[in-house]
C-alpha atoms as a PDB file:
ATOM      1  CA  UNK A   1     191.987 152.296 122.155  1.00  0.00           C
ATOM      2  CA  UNK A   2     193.867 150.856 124.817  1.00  0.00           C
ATOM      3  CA  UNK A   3     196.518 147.683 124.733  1.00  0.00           C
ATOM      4  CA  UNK A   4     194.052 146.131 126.478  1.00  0.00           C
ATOM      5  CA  UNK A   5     190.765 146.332 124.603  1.00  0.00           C
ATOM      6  CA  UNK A   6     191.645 143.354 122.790  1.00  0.00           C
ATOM      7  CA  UNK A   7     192.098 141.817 125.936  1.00  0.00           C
ATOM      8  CA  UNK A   8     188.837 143.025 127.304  1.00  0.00           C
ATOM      9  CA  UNK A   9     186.991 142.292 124.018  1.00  0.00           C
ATOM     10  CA  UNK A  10     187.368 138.478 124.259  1.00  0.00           C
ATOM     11  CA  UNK A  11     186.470 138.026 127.404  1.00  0.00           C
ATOM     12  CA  UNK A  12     183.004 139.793 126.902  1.00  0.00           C
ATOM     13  CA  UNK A  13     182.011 136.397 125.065  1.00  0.00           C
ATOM     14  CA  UNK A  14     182.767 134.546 128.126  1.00  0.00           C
ATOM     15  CA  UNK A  15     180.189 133.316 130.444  1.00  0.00           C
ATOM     16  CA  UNK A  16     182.673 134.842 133.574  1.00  0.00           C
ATOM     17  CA  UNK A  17     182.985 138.439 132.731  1.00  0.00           C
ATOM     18  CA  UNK A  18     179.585 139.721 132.657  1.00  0.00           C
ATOM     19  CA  UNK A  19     178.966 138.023 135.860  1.00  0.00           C
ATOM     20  CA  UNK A  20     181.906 139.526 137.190  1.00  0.00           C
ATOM     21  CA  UNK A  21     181.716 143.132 135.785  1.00  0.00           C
ATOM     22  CA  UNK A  22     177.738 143.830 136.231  1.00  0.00           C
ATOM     23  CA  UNK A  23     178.543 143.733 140.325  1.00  0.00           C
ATOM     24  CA  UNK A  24     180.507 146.507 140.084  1.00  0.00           C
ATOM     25  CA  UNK A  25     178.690 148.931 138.228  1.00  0.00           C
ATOM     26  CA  UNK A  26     177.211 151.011 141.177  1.00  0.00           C
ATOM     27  CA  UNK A  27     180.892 151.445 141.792  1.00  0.00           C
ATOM     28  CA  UNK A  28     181.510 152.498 138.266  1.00  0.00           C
ATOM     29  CA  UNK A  29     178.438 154.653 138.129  1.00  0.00           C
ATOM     30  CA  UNK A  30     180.354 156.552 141.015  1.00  0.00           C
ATOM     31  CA  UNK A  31     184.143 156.815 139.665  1.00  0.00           C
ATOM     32  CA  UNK A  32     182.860 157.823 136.232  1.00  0.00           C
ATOM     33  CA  UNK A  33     180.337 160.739 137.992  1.00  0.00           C
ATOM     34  CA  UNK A  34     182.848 162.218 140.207  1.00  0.00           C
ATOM     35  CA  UNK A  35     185.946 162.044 137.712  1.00  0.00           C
ATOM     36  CA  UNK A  36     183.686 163.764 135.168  1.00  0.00           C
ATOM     37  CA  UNK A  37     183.458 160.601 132.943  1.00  0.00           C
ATOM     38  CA  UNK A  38     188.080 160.479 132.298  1.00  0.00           C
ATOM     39  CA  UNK A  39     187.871 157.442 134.662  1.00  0.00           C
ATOM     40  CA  UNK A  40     185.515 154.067 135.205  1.00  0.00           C
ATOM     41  CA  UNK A  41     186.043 151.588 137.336  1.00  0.00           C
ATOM     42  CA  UNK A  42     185.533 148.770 135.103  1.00  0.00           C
ATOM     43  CA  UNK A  43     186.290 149.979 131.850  1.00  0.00           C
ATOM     44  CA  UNK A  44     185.962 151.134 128.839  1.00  0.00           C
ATOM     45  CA  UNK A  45     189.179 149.941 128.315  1.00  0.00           C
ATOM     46  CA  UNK A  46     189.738 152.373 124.984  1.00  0.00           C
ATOM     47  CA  UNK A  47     185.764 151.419 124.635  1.00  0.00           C
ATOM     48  CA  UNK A  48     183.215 154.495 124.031  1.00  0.00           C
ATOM     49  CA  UNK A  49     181.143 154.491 127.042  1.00  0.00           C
ATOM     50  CA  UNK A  50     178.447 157.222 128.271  1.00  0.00           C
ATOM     51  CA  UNK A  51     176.115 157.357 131.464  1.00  0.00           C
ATOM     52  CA  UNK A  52     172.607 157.934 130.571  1.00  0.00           C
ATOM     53  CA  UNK A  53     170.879 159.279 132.771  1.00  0.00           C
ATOM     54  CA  UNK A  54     166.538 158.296 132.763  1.00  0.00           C
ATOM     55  CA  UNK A  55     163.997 158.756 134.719  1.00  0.00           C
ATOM     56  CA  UNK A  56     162.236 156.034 136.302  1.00  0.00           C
ATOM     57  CA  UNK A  57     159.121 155.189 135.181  1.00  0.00           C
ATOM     58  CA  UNK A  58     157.559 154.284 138.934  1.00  0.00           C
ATOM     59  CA  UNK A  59     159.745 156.087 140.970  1.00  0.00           C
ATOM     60  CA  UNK A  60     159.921 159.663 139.021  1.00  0.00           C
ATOM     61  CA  UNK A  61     163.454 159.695 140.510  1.00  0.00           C
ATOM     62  CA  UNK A  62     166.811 160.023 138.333  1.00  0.00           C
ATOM     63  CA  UNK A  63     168.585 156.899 137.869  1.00  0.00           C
ATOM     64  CA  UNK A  64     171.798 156.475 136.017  1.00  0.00           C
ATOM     65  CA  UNK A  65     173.893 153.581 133.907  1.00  0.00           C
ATOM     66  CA  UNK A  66     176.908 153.162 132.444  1.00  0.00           C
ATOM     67  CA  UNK A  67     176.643 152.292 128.736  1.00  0.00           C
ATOM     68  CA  UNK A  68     179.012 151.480 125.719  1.00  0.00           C
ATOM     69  CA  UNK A  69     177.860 153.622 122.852  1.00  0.00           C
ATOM     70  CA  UNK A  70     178.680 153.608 118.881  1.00  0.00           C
ATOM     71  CA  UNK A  71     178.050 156.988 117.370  1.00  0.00           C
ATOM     72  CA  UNK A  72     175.508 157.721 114.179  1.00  0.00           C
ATOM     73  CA  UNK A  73     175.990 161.257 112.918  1.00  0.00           C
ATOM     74  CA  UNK A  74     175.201 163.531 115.286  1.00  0.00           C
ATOM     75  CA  UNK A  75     173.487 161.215 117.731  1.00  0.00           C
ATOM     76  CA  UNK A  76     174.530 158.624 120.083  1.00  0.00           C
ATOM     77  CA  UNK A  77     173.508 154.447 119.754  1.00  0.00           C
ATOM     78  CA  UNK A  78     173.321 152.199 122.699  1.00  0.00           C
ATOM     79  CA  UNK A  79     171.949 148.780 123.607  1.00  0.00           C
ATOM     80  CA  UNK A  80     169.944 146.980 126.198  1.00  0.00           C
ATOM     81  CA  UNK A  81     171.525 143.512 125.993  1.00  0.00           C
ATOM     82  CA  UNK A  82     171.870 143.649 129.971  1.00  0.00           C
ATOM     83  CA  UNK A  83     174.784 141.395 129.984  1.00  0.00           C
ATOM     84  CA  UNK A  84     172.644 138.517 127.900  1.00  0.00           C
ATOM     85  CA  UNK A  85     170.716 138.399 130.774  1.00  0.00           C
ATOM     86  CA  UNK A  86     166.817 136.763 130.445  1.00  0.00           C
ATOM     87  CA  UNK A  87     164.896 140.232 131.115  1.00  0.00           C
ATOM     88  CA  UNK A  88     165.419 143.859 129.478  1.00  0.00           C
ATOM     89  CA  UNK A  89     167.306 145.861 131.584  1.00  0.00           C
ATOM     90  CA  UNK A  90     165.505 148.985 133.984  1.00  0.00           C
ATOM     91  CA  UNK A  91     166.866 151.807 131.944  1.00  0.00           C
ATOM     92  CA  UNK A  92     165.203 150.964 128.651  1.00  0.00           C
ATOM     93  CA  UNK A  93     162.066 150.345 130.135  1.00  0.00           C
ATOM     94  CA  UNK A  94     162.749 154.397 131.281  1.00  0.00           C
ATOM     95  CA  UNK A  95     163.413 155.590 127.843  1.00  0.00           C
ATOM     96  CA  UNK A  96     159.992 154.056 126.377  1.00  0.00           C
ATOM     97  CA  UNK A  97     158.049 155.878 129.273  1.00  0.00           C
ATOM     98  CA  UNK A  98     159.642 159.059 128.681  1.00  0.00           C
ATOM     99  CA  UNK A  99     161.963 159.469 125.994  1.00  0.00           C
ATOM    100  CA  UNK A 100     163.873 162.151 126.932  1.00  0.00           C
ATOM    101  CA  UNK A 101     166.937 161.697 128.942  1.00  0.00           C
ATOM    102  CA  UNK A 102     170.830 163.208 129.783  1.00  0.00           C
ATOM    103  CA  UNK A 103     173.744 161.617 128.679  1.00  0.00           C
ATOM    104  CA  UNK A 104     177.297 162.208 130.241  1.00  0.00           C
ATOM    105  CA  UNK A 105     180.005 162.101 127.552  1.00  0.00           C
ATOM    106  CA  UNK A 106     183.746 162.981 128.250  1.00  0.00           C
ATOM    107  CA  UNK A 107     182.345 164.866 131.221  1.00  0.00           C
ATOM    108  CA  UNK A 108     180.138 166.806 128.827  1.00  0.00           C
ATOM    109  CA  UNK A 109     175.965 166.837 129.946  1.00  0.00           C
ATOM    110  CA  UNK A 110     173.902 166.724 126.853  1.00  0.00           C
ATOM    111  CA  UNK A 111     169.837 166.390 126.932  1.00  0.00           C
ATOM    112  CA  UNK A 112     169.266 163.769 124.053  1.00  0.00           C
ATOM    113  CA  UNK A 113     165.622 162.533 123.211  1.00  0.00           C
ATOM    114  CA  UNK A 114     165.305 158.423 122.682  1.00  0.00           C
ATOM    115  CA  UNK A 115     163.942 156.567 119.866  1.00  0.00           C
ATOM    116  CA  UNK A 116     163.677 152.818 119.891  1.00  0.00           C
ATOM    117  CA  UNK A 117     165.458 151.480 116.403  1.00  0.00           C
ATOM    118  CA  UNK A 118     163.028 148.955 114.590  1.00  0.00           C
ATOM    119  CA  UNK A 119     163.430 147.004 111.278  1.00  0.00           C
ATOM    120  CA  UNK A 120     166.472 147.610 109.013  1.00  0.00           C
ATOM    121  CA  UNK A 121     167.478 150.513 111.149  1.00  0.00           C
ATOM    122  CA  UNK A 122     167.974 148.733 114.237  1.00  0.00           C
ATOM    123  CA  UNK A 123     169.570 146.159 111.945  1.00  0.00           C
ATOM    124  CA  UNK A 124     172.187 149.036 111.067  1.00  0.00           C
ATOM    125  CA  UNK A 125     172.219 150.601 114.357  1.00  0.00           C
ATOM    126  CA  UNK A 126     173.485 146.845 116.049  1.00  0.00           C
ATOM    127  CA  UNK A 127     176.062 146.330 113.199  1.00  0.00           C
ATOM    128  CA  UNK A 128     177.464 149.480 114.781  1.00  0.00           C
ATOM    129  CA  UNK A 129     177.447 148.341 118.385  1.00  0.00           C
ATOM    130  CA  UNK A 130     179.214 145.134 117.425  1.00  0.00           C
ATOM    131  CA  UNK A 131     181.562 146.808 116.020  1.00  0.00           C
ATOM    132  CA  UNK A 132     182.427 148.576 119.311  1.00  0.00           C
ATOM    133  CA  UNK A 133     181.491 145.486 121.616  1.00  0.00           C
ATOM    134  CA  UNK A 134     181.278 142.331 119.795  1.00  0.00           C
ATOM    135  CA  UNK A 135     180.247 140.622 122.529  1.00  0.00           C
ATOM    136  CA  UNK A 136     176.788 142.396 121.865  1.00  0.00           C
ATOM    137  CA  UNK A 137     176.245 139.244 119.505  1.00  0.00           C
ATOM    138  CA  UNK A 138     177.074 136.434 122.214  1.00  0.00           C
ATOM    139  CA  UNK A 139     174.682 138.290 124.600  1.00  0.00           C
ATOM    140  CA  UNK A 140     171.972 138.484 122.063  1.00  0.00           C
ATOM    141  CA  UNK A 141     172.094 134.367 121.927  1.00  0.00           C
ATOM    142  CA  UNK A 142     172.348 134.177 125.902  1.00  0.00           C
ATOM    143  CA  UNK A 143     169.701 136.401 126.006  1.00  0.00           C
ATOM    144  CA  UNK A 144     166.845 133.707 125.360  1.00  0.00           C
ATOM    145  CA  UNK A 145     164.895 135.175 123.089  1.00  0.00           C
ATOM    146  CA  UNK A 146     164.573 138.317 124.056  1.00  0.00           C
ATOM    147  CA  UNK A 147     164.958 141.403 121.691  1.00  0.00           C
ATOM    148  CA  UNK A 148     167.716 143.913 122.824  1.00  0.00           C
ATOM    149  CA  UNK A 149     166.803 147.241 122.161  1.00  0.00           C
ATOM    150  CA  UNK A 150     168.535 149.654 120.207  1.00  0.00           C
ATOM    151  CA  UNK A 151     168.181 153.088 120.772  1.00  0.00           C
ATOM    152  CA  UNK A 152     169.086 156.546 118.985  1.00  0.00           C
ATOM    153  CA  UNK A 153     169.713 159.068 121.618  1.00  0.00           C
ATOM    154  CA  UNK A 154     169.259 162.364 119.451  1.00  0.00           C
ATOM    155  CA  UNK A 155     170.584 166.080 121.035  1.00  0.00           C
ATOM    156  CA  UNK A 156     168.067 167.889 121.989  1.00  0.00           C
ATOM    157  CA  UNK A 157     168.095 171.274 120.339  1.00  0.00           C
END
């Protein structure tokens, strides 16, 4: 981890950082493609962070985020808190339509297949992502109500 993840953890919790750093993800979406996932505009900061990329459930087309991931074996673990945002974010929504999806690690494509986490092991699975972003926590209170989802992104093959 970088000095700075610290740094970069405690302000996740505040109310000015999310709104801040969600603007520029289309920017990050583009560093991280074209520098084959060693740079990101906005982070990680010494953070694990993957771009998943879905397909969209109206559109068909290929649509890709950056996401902070925790690892579980062989598979990867990532969250929908959408910044602790009101609504679930667009990607997630993808991944219950059709599970399968591409994740870009370390510049590294890998096909994974998505399962939503329910009951204890979503409970497990989110103990993980707070672990790497424990900000996950403060956006699960902002978010209203609403259930982030958990997935397992499993390799395919």
């Amino acid at each position: 981890m970088s000095r700075y993840t610290g740094l970069v953890r405690r302000w996740g919790h505040t109310r000015w950082f999310p709104a801040i750093t969600r603007r520029f993800v289309p920017l990050d979406r583009f560093v991280t493609r074209i520098s084959k996932g060693r740079w990101s505009a906005i982070g990680p900061h010494g953070l694990p962070s993957l771009l998943i990329t879905t397909v969209g459930r109206r559109s068909g087309q290929p649509r890709t985020s950056p996401l902070l991931y925790a690892r579980d074996g062989d598979a990867y673990v990532v969250a929908g808190s959408n910044w602790g945002q009101g609504h679930q974010p667009a990607w997630t929504a993808n991944l219950l339509a059709s599970p399968q999806a591409t994740i870009s690690v370390d510049g590294e494509s890998i096909p994974v297949t998505a399962t939503l986490a329910t009951g204890a092991e979503r409970d497990r699975l989110w103990e993980s992502m707070t672990r790497v972003w424990p900000a996950y926590d403060t956006y699960r209170q902002r978010a209203a109500g609403r259930d982030i989802r958990v997935f397992r992104l499993t390799p395919a093959g």
